[in-house]
Protein backbone atom coordinates (compact mmCIF):
# COMPACT_ATOMS: atom_id res chain seq x y z
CA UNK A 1 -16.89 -3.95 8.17
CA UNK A 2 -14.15 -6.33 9.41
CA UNK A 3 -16.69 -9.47 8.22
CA UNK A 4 -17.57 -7.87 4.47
CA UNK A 5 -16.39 -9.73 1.86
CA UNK A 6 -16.76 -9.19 -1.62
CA UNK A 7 -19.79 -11.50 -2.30
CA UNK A 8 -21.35 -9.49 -0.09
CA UNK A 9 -20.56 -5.73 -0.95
CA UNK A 10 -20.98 -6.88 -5.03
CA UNK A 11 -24.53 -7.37 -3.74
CA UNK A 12 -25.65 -4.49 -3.02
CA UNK A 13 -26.74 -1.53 -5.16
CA UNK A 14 -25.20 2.26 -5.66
CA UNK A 15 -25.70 4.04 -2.52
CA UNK A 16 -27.74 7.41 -2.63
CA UNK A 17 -30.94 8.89 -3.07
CA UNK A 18 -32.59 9.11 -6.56
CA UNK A 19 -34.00 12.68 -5.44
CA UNK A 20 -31.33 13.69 -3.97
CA UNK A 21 -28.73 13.38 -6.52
CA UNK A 22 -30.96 14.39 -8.85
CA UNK A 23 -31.13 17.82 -7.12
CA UNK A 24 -27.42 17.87 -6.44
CA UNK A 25 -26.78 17.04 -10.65
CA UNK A 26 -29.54 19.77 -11.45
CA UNK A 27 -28.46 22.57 -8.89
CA UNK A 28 -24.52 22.19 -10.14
CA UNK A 29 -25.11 22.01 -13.86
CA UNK A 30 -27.39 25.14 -13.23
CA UNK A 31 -25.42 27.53 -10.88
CA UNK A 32 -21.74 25.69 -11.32
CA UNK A 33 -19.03 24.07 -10.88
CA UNK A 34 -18.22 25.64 -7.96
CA UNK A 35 -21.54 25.59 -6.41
CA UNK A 36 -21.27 22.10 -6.28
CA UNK A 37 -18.08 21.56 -4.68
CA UNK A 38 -19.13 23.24 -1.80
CA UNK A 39 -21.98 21.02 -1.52
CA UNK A 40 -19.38 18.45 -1.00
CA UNK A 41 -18.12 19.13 2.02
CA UNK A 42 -21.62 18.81 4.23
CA UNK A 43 -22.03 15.58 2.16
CA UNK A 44 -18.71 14.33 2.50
CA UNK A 45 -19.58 15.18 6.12
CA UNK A 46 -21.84 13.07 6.44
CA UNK A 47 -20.86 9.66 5.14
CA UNK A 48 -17.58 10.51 7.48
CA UNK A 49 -20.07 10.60 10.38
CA UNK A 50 -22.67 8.11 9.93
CA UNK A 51 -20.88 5.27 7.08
CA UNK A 52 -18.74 3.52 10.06
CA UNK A 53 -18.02 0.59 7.50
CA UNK A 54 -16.66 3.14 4.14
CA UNK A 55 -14.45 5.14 7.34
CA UNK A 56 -13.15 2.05 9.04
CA UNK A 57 -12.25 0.23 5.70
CA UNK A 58 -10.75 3.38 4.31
CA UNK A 59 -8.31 4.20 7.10
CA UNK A 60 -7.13 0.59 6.59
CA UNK A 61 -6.55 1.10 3.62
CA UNK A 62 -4.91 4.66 3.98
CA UNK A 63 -2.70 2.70 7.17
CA UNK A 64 -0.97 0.60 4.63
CA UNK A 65 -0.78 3.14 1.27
CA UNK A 66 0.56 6.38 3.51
CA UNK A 67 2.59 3.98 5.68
CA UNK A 68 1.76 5.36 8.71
CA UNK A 69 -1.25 5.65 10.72
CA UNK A 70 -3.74 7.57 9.24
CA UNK A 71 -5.30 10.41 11.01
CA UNK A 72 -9.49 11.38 10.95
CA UNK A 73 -8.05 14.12 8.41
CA UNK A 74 -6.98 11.28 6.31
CA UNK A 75 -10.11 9.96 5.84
CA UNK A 76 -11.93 12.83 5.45
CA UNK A 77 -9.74 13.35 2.25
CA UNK A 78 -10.12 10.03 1.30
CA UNK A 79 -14.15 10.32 1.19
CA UNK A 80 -13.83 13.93 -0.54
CA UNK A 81 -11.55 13.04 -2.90
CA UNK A 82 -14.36 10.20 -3.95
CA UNK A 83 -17.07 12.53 -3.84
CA UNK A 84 -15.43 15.09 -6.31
CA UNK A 85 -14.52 12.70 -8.69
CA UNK A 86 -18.23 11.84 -8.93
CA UNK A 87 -18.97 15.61 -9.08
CA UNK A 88 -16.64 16.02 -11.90
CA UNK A 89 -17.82 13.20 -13.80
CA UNK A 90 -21.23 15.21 -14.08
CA UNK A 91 -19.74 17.69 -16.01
CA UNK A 92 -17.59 15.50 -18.44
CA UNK A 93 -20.73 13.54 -18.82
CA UNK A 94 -22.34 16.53 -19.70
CA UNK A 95 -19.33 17.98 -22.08
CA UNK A 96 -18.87 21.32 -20.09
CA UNK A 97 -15.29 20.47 -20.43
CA UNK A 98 -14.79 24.67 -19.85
CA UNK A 99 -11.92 24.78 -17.25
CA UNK A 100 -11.05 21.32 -16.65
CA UNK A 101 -7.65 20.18 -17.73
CA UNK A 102 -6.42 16.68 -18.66
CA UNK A 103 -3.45 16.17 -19.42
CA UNK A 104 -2.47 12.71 -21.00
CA UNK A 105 1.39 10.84 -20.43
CA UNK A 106 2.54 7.85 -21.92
CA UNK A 107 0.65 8.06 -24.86
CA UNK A 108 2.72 6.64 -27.18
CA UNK A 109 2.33 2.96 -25.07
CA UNK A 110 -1.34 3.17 -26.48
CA UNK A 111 -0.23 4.27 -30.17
CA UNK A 112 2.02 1.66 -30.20
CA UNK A 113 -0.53 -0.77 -28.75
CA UNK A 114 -2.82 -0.16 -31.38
CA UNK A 115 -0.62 0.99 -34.37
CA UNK A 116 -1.59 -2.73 -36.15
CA UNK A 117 -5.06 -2.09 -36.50
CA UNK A 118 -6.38 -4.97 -34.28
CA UNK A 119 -6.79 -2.90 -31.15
CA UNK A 120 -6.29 -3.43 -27.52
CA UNK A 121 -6.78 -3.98 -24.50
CA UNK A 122 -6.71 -1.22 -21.24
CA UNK A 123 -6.50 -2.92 -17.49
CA UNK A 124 -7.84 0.10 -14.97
CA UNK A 125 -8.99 0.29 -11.23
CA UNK A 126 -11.41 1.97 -9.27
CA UNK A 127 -8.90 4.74 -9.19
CA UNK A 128 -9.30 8.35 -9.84
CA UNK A 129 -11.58 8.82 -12.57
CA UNK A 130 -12.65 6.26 -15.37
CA UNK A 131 -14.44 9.58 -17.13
CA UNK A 132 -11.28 11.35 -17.59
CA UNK A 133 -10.22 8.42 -20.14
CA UNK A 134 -13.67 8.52 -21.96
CA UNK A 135 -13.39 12.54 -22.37
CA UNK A 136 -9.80 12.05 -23.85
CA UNK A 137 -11.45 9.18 -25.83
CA UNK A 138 -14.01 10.83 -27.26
CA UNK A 139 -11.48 13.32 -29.31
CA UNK A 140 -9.01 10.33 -29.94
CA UNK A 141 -8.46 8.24 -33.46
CA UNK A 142 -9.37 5.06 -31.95
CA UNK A 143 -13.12 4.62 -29.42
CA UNK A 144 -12.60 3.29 -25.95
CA UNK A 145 -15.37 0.71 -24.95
CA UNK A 146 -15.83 0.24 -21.26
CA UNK A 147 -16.73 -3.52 -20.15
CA UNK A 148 -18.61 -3.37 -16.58
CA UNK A 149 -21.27 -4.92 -14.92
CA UNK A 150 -24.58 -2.55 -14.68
CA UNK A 151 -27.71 -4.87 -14.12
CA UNK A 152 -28.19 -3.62 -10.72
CA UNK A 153 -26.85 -0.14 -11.19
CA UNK A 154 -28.58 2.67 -9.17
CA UNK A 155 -29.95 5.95 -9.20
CA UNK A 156 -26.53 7.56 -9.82
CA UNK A 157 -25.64 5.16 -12.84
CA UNK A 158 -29.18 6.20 -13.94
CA UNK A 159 -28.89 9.89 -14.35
CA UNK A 160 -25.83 9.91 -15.66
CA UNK A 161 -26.72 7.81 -18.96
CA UNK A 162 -29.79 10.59 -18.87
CA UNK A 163 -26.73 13.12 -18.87
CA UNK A 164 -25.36 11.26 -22.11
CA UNK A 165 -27.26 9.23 -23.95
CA UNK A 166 -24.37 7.94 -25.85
CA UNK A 167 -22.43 6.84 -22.55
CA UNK A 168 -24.32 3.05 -23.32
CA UNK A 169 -23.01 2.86 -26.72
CA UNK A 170 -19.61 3.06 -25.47
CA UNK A 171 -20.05 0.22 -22.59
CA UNK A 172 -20.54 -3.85 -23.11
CA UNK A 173 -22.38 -4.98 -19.95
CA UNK A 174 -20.87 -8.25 -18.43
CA UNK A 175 -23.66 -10.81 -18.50
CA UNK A 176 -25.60 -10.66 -21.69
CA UNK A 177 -25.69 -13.40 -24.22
CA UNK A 178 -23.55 -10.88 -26.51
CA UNK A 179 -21.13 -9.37 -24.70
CA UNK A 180 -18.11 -11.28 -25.53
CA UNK A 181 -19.21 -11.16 -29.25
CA UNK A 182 -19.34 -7.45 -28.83
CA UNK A 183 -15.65 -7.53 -27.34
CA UNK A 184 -14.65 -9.51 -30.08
CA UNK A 185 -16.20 -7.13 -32.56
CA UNK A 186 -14.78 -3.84 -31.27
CA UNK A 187 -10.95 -4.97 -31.16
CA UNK A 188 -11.30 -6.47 -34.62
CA UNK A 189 -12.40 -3.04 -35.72
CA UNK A 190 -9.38 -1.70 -33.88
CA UNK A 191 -10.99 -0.14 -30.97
CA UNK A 192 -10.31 -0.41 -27.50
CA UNK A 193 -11.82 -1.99 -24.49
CA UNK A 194 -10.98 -1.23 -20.93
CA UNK A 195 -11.51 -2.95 -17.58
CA UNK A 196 -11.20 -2.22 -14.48
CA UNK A 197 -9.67 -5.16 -12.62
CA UNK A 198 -9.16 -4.35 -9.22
CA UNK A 199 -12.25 -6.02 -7.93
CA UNK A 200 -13.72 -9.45 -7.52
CA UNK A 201 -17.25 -11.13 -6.60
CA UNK A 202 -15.65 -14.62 -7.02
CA UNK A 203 -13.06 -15.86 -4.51
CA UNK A 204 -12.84 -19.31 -7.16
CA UNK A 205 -12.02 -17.09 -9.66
CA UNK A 206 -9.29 -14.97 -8.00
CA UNK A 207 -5.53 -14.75 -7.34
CA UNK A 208 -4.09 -14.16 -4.26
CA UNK A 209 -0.97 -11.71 -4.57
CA UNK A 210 1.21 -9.52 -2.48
CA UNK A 211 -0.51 -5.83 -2.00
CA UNK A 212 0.36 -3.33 -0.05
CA UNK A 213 2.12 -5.45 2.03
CA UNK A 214 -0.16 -8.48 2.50
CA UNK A 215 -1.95 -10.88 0.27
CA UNK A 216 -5.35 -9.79 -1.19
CA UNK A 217 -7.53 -11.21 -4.27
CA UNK A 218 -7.41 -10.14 -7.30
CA UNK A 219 -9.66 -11.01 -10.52
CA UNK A 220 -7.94 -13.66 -12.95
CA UNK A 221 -10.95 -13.37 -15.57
CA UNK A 222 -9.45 -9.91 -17.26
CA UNK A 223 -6.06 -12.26 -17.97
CA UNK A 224 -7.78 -14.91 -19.40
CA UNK A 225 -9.94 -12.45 -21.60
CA UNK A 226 -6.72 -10.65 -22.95
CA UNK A 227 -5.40 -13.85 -23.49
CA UNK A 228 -8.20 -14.97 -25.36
CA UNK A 229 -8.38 -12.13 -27.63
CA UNK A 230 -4.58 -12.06 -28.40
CA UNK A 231 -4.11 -8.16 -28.28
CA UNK A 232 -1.92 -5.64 -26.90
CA UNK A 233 -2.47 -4.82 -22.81
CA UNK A 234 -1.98 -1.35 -21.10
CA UNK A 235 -2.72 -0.27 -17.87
CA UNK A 236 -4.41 3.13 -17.72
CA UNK A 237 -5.20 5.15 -14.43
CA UNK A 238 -7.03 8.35 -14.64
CA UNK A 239 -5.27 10.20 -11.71
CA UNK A 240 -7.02 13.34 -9.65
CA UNK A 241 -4.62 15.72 -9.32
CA UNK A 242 -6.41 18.71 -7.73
CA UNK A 243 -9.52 20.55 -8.76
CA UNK A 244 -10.95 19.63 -12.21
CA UNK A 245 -7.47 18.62 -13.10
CA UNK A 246 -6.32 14.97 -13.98
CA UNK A 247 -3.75 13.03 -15.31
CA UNK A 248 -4.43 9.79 -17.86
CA UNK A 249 -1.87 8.24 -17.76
CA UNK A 250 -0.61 5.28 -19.86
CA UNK A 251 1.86 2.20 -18.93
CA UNK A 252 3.16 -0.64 -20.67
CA UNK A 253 1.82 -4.10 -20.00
CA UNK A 254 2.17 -6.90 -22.24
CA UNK A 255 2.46 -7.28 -25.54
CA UNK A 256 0.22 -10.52 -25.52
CA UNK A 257 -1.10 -12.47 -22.54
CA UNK A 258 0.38 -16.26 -22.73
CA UNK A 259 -1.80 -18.65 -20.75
CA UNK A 260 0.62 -21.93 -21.16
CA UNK A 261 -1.41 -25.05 -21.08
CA UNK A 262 1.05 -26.66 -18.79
CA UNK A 263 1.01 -24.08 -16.13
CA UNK A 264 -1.84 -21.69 -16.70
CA UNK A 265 -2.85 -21.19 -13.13
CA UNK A 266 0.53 -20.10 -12.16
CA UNK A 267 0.67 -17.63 -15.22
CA UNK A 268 -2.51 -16.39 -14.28
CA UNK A 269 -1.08 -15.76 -10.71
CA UNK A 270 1.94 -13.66 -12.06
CA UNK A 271 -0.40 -11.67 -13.84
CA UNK A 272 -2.67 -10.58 -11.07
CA UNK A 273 0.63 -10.37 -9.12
CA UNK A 274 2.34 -7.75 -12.00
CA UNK A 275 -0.73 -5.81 -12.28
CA UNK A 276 -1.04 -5.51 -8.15
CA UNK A 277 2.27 -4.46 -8.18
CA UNK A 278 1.70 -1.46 -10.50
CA UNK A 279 -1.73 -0.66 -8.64
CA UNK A 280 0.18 -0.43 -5.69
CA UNK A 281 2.96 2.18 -6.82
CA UNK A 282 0.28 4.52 -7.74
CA UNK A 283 -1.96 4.03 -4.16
CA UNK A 284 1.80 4.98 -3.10
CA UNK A 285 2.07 8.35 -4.84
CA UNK A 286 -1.64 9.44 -5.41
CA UNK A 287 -3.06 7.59 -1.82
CA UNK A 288 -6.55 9.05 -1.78
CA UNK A 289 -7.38 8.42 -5.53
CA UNK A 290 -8.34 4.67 -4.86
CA UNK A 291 -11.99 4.47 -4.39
CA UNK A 292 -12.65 0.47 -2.87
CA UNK A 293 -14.62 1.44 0.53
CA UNK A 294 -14.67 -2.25 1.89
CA UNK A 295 -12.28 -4.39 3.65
CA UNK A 296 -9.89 -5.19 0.81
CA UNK A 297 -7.80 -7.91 2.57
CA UNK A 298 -10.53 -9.46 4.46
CA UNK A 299 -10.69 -12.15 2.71
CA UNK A 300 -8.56 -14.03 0.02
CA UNK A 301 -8.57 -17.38 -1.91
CA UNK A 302 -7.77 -20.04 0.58
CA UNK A 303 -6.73 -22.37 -2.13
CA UNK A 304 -4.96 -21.76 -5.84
CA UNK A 305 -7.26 -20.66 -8.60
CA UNK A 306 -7.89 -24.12 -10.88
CA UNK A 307 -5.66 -25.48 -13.60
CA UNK A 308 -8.00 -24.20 -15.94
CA UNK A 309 -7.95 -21.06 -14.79
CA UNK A 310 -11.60 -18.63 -15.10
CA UNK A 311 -13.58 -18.73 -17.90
CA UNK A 312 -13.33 -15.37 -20.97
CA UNK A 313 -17.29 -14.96 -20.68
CA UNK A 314 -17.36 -15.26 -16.36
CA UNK A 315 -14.46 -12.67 -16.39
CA UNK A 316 -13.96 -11.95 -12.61
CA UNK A 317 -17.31 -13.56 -11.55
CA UNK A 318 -19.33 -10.26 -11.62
CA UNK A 319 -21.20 -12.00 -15.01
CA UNK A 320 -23.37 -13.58 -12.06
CA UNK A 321 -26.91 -11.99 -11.30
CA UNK A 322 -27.22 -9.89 -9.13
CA UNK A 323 -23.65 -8.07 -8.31
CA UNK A 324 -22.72 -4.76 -8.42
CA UNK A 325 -20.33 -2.36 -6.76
CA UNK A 326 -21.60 -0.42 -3.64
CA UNK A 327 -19.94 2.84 -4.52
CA UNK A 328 -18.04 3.14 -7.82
CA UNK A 329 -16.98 6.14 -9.24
């Protein structure tokens, strides 16, 4: 795992069996909740056993965000954790919202964010659960718009748009001709639009910045886009807390995004830097909700991201054929 590096992870499709996670969607929605969580643990089981790359990667991880050596039990976690977030995002998909609990902090950050009517924009990770914001979303004033890249999206992506149709309407896929026209649309109706910008495909269009304690790349495209669009930023993380029970929480992070002509590349830098820095706190307190299974700090930009910094429509390089995340919650 030690020589994977992001162009060649964003290659590669959703892992898992169509048939299989059919079945496993089918048999929990039918029998429960609880039904399928104990399915987890033989499958959890398995990618512990047999995914050398997702274990080895993850205890490196878990080394630096525990600050200690992490143990076999570690990892395990690590992997379950994963797996029931993906469980649980069957049933928000699928509104049986009956005994889940989300509970929502720093709320007013996103009021005030969007209290002018032009809308905003929400910086996330693959951390915790991204379905946790769109169920609070979906009973909030304003719609939250998800911008991802899902060309090459596989059999899990698949049945959960069968779960809910309307999950497309609410996500802009990176790539198309109209994508940054759609973006453009949604926050002048006042909406939001959230990205997660933890990962990158493009080392060209990345920063590197401190990260749990060494330097690791970081997309500058989401900086440029926010900066480009002249709205509101807040970070959003939609935290696991135990069984069917999150947190969304909310957190100040600019009031605009100023790319100076003069010095844009180092602006861009202390961006990616800030928002590191706040990933990092929470992989401090909530360790096992951050969900990157690949060698994080194998490689990072050897030289400083261009003067002119990445391009609005090539956002973290992910816009190019043919990438997509191998396991994404």
């Amino acid at each position: 795992m030690r020589g994977m590096t992001e162009s060649s992870w964003s290659r590669k499709r959703e892992r898992g069996s169509g048939a299989l996670i059919r079945f496993m969607s089918w048999l929990s929605l039918r029998l429960g909740w609880p039904v399928g969580f104990l399915l987890l643990f033989p499958i959890s089981a398995y990618f512990f056993c047999f995914s050398g790359g997702a274990r080895g990667a993850s205890r490196r991880y878990l080394d630096r965000a525990l600050g200690r050596p992490a143990t076999a039990a570690d990892v395990f976690r690590h992997i379950f954790t994963f797996a029931c977030v993906l469980l649980d995002r069957i049933f928000l998909l699928a509104g049986r919202l009956d005994r889940f609990r989300i509970e929502v902090t720093g709320l007013d950050h996103l009021l005030a964010a969007t209290s002018g009517g032009g809308g905003c924009v929400l910086f996330g990770a693959h951390f915790g659960s991204f379905e946790a914001l769109r169920a609070f979303g979906r009973n909030a004033p304003v719609r939250v718009n998800a911008l991802m890249f899902r060309a090459n999206a596989g059999a899990y992506s698949q049945i959960m748009d069968r779960l809910d149709p309307r999950l497309r309407e609410d996500i802009i896929e990176i790539g198309t001709p109209d994508s940054m026209l759609r973006v453009r649309d949604c926050i002048e109706r006042g909406e939001i639009v959230g990205i997660l910008a933890d990962r990158t495909a493009c080392d060209r269009k990345a920063a590197a910045v401190p990260f749990l304690g060494e330097q690791a790349p970081f997309p500058t495209g989401p900086f440029t886009l926010a900066g480009a669009l002249g709205v509101p930023v807040v970070l959003f993380f939609g935290i696991r807390k135990g069984n069917r029970h999150y947190e969304v929480r909310f957190e100040p992070f600019a009031e605009h995004v100023v790319l100076p002509a003069g010095d844009r590349a180092a602006a861009l830098r202390d961006l990616a830097g800030r928002y590191a820095g706040r990933l990092e706190a929470q992989c401090r307190q909530n360790p096992y909700n951050w969900f990157n299974f690949y060698d994080f700090w194998a490689r990072h930009p050897a030289k400083a991201i261009p003067a002119g910094g990445a391009r609005a429509r090539d956002l973290d390089g992910a816009a190019r054929p043919g990438s997509s995340p191998v396991l994404a919650p």
